[in-house]
C-alpha atoms as a PDB file:
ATOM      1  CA  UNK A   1      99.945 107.942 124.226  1.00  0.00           C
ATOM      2  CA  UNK A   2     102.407 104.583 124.105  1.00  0.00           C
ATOM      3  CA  UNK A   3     105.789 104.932 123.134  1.00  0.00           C
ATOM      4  CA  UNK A   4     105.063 102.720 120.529  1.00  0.00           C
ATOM      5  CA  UNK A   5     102.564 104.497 119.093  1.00  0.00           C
ATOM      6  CA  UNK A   6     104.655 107.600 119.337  1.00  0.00           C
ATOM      7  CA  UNK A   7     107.425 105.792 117.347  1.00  0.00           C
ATOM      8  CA  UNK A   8     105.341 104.824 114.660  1.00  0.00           C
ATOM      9  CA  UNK A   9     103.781 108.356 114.542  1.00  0.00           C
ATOM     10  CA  UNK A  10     107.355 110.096 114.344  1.00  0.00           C
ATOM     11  CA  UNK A  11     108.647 107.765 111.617  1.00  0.00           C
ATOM     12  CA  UNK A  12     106.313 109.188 108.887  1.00  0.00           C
ATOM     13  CA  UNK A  13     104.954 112.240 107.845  1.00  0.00           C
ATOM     14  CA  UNK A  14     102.371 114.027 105.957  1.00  0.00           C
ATOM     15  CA  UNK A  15      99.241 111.924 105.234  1.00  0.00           C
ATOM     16  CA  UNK A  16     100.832 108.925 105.957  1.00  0.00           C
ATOM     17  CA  UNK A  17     100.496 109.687 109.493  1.00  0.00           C
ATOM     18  CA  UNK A  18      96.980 109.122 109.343  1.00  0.00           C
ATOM     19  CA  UNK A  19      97.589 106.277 108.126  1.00  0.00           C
ATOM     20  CA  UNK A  20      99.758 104.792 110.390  1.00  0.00           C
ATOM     21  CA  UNK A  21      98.253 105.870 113.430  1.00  0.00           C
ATOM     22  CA  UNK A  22      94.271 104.874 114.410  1.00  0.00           C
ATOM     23  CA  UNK A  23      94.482 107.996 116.591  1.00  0.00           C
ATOM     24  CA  UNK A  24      95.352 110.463 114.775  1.00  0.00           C
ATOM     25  CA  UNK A  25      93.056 109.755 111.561  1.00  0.00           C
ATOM     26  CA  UNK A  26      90.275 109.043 114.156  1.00  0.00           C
ATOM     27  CA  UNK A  27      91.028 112.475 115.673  1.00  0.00           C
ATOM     28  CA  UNK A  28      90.937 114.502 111.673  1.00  0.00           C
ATOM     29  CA  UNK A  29      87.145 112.042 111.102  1.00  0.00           C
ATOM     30  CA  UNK A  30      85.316 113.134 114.373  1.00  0.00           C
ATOM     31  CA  UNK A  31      86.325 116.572 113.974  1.00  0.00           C
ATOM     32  CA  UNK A  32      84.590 116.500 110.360  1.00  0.00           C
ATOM     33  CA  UNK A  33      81.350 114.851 112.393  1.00  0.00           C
ATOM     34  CA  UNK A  34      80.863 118.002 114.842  1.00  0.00           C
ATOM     35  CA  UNK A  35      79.299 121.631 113.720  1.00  0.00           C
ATOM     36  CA  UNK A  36      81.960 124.086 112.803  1.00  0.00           C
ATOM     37  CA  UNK A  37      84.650 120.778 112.535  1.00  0.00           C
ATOM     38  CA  UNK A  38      85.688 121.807 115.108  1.00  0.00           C
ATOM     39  CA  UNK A  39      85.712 120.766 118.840  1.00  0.00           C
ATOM     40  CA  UNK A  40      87.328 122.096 122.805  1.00  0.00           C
ATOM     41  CA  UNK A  41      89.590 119.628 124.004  1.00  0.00           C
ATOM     42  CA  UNK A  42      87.073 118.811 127.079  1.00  0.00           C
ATOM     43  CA  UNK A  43      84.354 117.298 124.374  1.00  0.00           C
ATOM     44  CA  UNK A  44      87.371 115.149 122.588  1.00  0.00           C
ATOM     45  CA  UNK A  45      89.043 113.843 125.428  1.00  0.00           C
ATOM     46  CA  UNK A  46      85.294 112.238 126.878  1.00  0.00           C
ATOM     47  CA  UNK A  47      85.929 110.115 123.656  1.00  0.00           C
ATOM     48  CA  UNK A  48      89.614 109.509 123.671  1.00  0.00           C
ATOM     49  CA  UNK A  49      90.977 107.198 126.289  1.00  0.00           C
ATOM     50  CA  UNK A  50      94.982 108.539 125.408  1.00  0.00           C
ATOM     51  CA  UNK A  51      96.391 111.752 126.262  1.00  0.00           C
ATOM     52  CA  UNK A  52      95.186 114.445 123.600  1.00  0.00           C
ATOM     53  CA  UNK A  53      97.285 117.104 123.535  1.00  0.00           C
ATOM     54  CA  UNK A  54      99.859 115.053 121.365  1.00  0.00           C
ATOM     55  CA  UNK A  55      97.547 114.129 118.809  1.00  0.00           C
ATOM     56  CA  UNK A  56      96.806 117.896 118.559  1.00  0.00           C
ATOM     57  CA  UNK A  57      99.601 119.066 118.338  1.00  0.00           C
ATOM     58  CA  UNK A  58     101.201 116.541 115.912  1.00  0.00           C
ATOM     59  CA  UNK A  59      98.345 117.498 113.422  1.00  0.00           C
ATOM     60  CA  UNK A  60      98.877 121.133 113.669  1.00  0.00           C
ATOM     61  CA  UNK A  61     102.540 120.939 112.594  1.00  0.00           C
ATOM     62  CA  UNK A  62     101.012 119.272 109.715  1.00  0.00           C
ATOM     63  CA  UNK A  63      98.790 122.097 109.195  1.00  0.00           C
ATOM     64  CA  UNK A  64      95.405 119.550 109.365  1.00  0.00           C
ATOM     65  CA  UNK A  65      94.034 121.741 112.077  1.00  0.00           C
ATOM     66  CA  UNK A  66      94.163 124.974 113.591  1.00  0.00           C
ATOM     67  CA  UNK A  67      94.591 124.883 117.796  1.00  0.00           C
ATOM     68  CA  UNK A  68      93.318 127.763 119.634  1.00  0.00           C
ATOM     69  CA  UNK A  69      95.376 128.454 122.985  1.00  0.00           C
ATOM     70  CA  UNK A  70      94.170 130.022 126.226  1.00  0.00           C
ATOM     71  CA  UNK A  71      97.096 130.796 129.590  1.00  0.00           C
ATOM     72  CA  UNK A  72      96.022 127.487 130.287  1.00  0.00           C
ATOM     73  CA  UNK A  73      97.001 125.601 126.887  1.00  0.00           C
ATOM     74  CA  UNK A  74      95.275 124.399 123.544  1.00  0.00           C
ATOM     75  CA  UNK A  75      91.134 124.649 124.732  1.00  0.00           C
ATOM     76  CA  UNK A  76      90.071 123.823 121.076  1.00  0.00           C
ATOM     77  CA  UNK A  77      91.030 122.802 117.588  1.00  0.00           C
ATOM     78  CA  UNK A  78      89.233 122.808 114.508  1.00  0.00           C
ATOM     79  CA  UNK A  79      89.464 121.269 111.244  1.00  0.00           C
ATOM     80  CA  UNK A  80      92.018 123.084 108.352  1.00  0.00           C
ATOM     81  CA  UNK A  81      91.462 123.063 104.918  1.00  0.00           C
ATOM     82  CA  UNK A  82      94.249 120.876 104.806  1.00  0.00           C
ATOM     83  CA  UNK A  83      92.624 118.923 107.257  1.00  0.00           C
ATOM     84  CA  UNK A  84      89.559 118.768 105.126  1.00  0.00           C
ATOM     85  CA  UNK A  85      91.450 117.427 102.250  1.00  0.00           C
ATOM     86  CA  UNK A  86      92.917 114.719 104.192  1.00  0.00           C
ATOM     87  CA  UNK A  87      89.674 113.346 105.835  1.00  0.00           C
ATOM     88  CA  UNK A  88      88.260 113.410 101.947  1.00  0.00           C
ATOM     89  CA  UNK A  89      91.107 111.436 101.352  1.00  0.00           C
ATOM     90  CA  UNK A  90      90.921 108.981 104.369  1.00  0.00           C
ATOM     91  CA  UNK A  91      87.217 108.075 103.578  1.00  0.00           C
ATOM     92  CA  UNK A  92      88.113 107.327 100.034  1.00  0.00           C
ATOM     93  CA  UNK A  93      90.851 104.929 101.271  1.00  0.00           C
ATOM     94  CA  UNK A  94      88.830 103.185 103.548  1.00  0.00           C
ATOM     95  CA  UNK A  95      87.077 102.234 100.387  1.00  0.00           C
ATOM     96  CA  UNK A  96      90.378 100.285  99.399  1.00  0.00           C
ATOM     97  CA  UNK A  97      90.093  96.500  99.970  1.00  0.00           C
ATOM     98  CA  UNK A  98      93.354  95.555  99.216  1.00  0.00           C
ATOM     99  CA  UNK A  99      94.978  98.261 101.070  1.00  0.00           C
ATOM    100  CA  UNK A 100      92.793  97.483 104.632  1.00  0.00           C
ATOM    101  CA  UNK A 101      94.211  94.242 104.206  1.00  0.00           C
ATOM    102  CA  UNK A 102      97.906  95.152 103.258  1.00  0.00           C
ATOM    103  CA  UNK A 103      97.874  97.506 106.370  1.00  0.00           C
ATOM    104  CA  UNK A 104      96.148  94.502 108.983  1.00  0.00           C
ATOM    105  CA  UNK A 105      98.977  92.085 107.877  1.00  0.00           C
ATOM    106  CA  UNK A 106     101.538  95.113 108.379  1.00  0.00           C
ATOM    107  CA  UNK A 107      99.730  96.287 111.296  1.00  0.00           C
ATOM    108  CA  UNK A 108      99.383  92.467 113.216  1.00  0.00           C
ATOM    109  CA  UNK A 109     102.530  91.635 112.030  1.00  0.00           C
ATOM    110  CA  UNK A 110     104.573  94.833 113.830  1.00  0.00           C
ATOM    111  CA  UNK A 111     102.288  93.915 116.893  1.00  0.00           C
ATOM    112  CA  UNK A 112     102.747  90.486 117.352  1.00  0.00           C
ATOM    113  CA  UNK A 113     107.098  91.147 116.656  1.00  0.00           C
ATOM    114  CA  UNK A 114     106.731  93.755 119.505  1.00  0.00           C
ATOM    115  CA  UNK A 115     104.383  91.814 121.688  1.00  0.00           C
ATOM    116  CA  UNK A 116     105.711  88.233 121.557  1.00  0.00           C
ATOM    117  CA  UNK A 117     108.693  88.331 119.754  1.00  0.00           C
ATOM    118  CA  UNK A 118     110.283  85.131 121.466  1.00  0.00           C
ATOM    119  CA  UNK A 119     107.773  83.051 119.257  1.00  0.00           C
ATOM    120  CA  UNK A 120     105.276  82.798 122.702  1.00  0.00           C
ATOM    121  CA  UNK A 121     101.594  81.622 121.531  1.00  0.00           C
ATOM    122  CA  UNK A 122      99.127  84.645 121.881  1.00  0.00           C
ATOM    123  CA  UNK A 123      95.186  85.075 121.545  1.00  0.00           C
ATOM    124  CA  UNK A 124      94.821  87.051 117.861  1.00  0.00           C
ATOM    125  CA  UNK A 125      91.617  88.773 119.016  1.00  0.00           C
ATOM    126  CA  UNK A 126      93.630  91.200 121.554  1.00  0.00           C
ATOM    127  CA  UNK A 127      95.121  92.658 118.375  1.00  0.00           C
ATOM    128  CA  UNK A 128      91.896  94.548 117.984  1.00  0.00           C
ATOM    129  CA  UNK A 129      92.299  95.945 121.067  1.00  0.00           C
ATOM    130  CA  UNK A 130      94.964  98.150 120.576  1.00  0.00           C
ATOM    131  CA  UNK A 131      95.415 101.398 118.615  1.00  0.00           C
ATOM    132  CA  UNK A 132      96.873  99.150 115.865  1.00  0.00           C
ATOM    133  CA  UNK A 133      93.604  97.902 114.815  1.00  0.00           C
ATOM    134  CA  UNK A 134      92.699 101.057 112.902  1.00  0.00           C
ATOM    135  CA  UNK A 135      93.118 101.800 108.755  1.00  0.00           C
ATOM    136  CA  UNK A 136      92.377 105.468 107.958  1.00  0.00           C
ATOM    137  CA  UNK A 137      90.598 105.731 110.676  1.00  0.00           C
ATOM    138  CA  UNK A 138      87.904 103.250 110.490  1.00  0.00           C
ATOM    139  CA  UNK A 139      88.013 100.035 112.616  1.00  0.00           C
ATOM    140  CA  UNK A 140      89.860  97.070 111.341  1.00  0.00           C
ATOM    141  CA  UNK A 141      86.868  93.732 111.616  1.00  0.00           C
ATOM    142  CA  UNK A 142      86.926  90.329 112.834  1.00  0.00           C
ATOM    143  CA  UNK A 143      87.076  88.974 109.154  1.00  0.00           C
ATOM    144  CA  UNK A 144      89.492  91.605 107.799  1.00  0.00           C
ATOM    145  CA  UNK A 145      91.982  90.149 110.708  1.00  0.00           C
ATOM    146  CA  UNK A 146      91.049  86.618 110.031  1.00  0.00           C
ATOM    147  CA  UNK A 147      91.749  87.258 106.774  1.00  0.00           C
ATOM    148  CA  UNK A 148      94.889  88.252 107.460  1.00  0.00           C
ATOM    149  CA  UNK A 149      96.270  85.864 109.561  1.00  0.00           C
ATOM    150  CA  UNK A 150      95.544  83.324 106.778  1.00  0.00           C
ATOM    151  CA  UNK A 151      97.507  84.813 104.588  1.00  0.00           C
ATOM    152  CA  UNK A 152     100.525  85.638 107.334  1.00  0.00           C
ATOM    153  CA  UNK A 153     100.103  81.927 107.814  1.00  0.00           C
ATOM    154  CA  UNK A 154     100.199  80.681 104.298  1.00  0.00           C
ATOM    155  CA  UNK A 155     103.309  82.617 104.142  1.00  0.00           C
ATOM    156  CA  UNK A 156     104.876  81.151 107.225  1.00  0.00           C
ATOM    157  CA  UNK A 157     104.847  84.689 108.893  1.00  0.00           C
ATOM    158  CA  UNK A 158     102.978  82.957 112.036  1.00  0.00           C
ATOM    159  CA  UNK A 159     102.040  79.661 113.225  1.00  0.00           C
ATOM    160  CA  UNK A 160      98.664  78.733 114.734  1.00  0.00           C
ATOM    161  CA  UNK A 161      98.338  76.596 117.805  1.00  0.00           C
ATOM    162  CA  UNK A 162      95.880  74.311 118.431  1.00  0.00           C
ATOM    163  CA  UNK A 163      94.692  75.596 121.729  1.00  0.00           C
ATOM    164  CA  UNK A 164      90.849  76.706 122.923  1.00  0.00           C
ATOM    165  CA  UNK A 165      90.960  79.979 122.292  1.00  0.00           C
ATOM    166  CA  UNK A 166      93.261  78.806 119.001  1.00  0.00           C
ATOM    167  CA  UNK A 167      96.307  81.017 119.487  1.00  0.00           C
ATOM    168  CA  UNK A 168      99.450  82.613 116.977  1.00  0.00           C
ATOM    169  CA  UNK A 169     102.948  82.636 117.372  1.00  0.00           C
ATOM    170  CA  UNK A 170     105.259  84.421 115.351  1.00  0.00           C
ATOM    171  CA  UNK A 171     107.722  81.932 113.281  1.00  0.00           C
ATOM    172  CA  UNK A 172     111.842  82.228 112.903  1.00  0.00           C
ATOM    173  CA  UNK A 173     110.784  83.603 109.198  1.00  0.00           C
ATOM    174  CA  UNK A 174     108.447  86.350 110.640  1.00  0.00           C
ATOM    175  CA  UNK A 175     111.151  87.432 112.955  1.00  0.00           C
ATOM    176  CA  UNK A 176     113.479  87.739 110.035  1.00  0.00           C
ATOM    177  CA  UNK A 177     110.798  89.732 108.054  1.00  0.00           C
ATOM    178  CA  UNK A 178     110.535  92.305 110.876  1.00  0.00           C
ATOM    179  CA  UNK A 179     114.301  92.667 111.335  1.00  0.00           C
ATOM    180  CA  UNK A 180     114.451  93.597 107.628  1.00  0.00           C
ATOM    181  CA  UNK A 181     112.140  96.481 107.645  1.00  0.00           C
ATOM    182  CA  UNK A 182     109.765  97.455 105.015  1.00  0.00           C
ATOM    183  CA  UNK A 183     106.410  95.632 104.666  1.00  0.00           C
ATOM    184  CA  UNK A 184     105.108  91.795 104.573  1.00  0.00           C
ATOM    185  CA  UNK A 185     104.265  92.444 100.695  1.00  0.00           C
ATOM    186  CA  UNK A 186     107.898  93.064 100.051  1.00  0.00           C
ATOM    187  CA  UNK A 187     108.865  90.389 102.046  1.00  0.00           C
ATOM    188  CA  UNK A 188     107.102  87.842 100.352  1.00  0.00           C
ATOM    189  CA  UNK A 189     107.529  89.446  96.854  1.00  0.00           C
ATOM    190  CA  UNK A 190     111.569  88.641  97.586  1.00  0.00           C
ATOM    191  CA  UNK A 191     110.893  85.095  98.977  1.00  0.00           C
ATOM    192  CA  UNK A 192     108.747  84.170  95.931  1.00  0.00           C
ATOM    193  CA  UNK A 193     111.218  82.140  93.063  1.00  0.00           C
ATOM    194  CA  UNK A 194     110.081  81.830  89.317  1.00  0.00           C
ATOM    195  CA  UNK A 195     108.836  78.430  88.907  1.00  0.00           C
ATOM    196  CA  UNK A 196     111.462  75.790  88.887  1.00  0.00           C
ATOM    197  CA  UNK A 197     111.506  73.124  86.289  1.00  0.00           C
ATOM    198  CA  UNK A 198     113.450  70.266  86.740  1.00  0.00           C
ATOM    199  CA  UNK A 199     113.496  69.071  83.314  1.00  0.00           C
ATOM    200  CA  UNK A 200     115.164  65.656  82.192  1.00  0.00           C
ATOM    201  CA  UNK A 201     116.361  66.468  78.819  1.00  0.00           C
ATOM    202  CA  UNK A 202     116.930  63.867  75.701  1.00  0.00           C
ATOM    203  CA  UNK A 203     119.593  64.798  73.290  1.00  0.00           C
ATOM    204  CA  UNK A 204     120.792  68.241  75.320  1.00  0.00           C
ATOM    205  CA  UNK A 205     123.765  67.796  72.938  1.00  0.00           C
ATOM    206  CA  UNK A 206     121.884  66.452  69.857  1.00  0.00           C
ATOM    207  CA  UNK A 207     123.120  69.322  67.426  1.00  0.00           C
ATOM    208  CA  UNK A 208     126.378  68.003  67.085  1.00  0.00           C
ATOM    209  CA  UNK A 209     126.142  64.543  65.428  1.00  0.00           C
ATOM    210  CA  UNK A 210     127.310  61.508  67.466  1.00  0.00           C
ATOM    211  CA  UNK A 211     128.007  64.058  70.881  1.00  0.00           C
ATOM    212  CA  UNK A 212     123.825  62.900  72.287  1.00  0.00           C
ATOM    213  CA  UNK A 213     123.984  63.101  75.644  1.00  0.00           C
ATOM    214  CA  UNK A 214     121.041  63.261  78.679  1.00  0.00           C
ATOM    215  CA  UNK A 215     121.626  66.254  80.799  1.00  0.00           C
ATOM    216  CA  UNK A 216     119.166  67.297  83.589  1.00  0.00           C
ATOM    217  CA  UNK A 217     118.361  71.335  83.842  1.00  0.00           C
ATOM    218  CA  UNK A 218     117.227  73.157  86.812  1.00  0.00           C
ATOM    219  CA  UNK A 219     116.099  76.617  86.237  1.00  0.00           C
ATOM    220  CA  UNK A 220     113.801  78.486  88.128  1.00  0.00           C
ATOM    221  CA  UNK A 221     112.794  81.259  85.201  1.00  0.00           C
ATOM    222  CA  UNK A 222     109.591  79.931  85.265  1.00  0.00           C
ATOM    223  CA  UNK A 223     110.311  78.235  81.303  1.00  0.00           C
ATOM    224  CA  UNK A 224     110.012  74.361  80.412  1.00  0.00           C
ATOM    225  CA  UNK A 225     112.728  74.901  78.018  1.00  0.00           C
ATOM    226  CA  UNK A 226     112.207  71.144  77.119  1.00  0.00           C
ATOM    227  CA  UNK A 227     110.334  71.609  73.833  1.00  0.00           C
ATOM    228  CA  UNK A 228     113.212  73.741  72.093  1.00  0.00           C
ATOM    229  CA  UNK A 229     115.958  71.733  73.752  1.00  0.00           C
ATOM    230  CA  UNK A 230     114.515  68.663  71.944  1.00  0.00           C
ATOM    231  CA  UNK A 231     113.704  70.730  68.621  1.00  0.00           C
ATOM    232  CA  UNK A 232     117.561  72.181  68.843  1.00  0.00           C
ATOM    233  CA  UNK A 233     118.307  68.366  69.014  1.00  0.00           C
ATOM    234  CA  UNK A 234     116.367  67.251  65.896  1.00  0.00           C
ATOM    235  CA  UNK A 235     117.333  69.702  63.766  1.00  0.00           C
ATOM    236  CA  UNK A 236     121.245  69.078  64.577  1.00  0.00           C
ATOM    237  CA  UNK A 237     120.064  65.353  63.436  1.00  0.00           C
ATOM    238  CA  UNK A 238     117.797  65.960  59.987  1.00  0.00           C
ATOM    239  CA  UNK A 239     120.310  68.798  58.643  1.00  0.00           C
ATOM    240  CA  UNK A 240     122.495  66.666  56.169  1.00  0.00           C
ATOM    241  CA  UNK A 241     119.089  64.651  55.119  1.00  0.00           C
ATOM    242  CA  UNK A 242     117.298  68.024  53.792  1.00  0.00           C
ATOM    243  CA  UNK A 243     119.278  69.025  50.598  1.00  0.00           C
ATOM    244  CA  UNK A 244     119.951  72.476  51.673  1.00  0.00           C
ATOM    245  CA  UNK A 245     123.415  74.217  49.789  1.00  0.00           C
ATOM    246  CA  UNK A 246     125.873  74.290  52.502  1.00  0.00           C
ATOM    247  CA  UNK A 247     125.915  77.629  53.313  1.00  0.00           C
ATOM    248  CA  UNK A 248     122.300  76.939  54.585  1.00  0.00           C
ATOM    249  CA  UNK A 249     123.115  73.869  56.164  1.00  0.00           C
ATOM    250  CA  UNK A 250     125.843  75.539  58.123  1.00  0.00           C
ATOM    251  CA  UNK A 251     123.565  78.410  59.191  1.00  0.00           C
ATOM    252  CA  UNK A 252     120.654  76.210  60.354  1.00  0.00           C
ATOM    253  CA  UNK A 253     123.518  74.054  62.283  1.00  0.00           C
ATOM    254  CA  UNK A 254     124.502  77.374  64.086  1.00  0.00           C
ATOM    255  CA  UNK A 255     121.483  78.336  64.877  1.00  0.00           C
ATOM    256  CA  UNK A 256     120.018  75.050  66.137  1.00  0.00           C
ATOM    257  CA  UNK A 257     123.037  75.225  68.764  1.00  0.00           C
ATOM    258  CA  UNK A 258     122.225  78.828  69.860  1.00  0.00           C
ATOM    259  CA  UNK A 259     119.070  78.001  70.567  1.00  0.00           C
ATOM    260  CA  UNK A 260     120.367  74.892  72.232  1.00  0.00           C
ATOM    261  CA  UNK A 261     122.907  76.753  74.578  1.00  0.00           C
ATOM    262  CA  UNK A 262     119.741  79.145  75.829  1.00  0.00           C
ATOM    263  CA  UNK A 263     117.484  76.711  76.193  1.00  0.00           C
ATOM    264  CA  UNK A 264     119.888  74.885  78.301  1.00  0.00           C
ATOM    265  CA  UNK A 265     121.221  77.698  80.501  1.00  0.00           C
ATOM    266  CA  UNK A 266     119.974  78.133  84.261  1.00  0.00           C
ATOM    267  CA  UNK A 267     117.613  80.669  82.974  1.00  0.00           C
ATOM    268  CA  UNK A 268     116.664  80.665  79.410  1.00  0.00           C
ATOM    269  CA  UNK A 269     115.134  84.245  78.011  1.00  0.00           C
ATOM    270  CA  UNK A 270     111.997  83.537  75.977  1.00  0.00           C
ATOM    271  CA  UNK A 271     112.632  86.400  73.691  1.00  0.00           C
ATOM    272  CA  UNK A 272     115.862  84.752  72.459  1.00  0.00           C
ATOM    273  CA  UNK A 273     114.343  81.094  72.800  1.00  0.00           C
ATOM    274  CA  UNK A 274     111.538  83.112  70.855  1.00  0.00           C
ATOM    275  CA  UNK A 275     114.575  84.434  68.181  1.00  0.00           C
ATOM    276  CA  UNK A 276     115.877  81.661  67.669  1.00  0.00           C
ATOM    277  CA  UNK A 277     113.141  79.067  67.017  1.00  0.00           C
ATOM    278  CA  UNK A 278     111.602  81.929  64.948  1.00  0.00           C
ATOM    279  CA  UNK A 279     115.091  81.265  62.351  1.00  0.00           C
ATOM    280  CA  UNK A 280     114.679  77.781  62.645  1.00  0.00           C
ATOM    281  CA  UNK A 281     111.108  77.624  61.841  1.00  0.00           C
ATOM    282  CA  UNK A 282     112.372  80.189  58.375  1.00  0.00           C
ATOM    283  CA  UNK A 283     115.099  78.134  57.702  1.00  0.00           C
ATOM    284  CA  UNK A 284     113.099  74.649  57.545  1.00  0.00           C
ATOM    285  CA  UNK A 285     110.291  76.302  55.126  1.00  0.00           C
ATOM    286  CA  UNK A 286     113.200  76.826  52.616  1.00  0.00           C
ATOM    287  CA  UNK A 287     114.535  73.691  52.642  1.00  0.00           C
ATOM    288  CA  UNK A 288     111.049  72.463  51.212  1.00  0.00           C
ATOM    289  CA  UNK A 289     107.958  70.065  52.477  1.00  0.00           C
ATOM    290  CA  UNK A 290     110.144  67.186  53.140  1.00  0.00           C
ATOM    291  CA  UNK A 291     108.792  64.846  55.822  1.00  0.00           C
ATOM    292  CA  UNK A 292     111.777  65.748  57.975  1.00  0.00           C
ATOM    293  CA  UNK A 293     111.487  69.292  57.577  1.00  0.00           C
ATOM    294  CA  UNK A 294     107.508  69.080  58.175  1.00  0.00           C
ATOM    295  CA  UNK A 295     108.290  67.511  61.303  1.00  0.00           C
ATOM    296  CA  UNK A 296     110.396  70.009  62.482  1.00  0.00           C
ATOM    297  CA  UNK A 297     108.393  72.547  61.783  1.00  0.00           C
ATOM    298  CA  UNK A 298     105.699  71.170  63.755  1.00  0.00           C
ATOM    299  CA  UNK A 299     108.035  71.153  67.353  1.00  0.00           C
ATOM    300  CA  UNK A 300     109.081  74.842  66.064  1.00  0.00           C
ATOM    301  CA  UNK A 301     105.215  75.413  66.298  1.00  0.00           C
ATOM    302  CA  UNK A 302     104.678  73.355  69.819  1.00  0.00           C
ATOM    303  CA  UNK A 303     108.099  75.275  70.956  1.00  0.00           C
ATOM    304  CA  UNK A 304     106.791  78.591  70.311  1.00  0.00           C
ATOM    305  CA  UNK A 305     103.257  77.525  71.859  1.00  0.00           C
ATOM    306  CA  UNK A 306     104.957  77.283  75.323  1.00  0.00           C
ATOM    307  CA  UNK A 307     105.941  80.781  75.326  1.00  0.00           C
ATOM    308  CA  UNK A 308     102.035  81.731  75.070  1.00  0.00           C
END
């Protein structure tokens, strides 16, 4: 068996293993295919190009299968109950779209590093070649790596070249993704930002009378904040005109510029964007249906529809 293949093998344990090698889960899945599940090493190794004896004994320590020894070495092994479990298991998770394709990208991805690291082009298709190209045991297709290579691509994980066969090379970003460990998931998961809105927004200051200024935002919370930027703004405008006792006034003043301030920070929280237009939109009903007040309450309304 490759080195590499041993390293993988070594670095997990437990059912895992069968995961992350082709071998070994290939090994556990013919064993459950022969009478007795069980096997002598002679009738295995006619079907396994790699060196056995590893495999067997790697899946003993894990208790999947029980090796019987002659002077001369292990001559059989046969399936454990534990072994049984894990082959009910393995057929199950061959069932598991999303994981078969979470393991090729993995999978490609470690092979491609460790193959042609120094960003050379390389044919795809000798991928599924290599004891790499298995998922619980079952044989990783054409489309499954196809599939995969699209999305390593739309990710900027690899490159394809334009050549006849069309070839893949791995990109600077793909080299940084296998220098940081873990899996491509979780490296994409951490280079994907909220949405960033670059918002132009009228009257950022407009609570405080005669301060309007334009300010632009950028925050990448994935909020247009714009709607209760400009409602903050119109209230700070309308609040002398709506006959409210000054204690009100004052209060609706306050609040206008705390919703203000979070709707203008890098990243505003919609819960407190949420609070705060909520108080507004209370506020305005008591001051009565004036035309200003109606008005307001109708960006409250548009405000809080963003947040939907």
């Amino acid at each position: 068996m490759s080195a590499q293949l041993e390293a993988t093998v070594s670095a997990v344990s437990g059912s895992e293993v069968t995961e992350s090698s082709g071998y070994l889960a290939r090994l556990l899945l013919l064993l459950d295919t022969r009478t007795g599940r069980g096997a002598s090493m002679e009738q295995i190794e006619q079907e396994f190009q790699e060196n056995l004896a590893p495999l067997a004994l790697q899946l003993e320590q894990r208790g999947m299968v029980r090796a019987l020894r002659a002077g001369s070495g292990l001559y059989a092994i046969h399936l454990s109950d534990e072994g049984l479990v894990e082959v009910h298991r393995l057929k199950e998770l061959q069932k598991n779209r999303a994981a078969r394709l979470r393991h090729t990208m993995d999978a490609f991805h470690r092979w491609l590093f460790d193959t042609v690291g120094d960003q050379k082009p390389v044919d795809p298709v000798l991928f599924l070649d290599t004891p790499w190209s298995f998922f619980a045991g079952a044989v990783i297709t054409d489309s499954e790596l196809h599939e995969a290579l699209g999305y390593l691509s739309e990710h900027q994980l690899i490159k394809y070249i334009e050549t006849e066969p069309v070839t893949v090379a791995i990109t600077p970003q793909g080299v940084s993704c296998a220098l940081a460990g873990g899996n491509v998931q979780d490296h994409v998961n951490r280079q994907r930002p909220g949405t960033t809105y670059n918002n132009f927004l009228p009257n950022a200051q407009g609570v405080i009378i005669g301060e309007q200024q334009n300010v632009t935002q950028n925050n990448t919370a994935g909020i247009d904040p714009s709607a209760f930027v400009q409602l903050a703004g119109y209230v700070g405008q309308i609040s002398s005109t709506l006959g409210m006792p000054d204690p009100d006034r004052v209060k609706l003043e306050r609040v206008a510029q705390e919703l203000h301030d979070e709707a203008t920070s890098p990243n505003p929280e919609p819960g407190r964007m949420r609070q705060f237009t909520t108080q507004v939109k209370t506020m305005l009903l008591g001051a009565g249906a004036t035309a200003a007040a109606q008005v307001g309450l109708q960006m409250a309304e548009q405000a809080l529809g963003t947040l939907v």
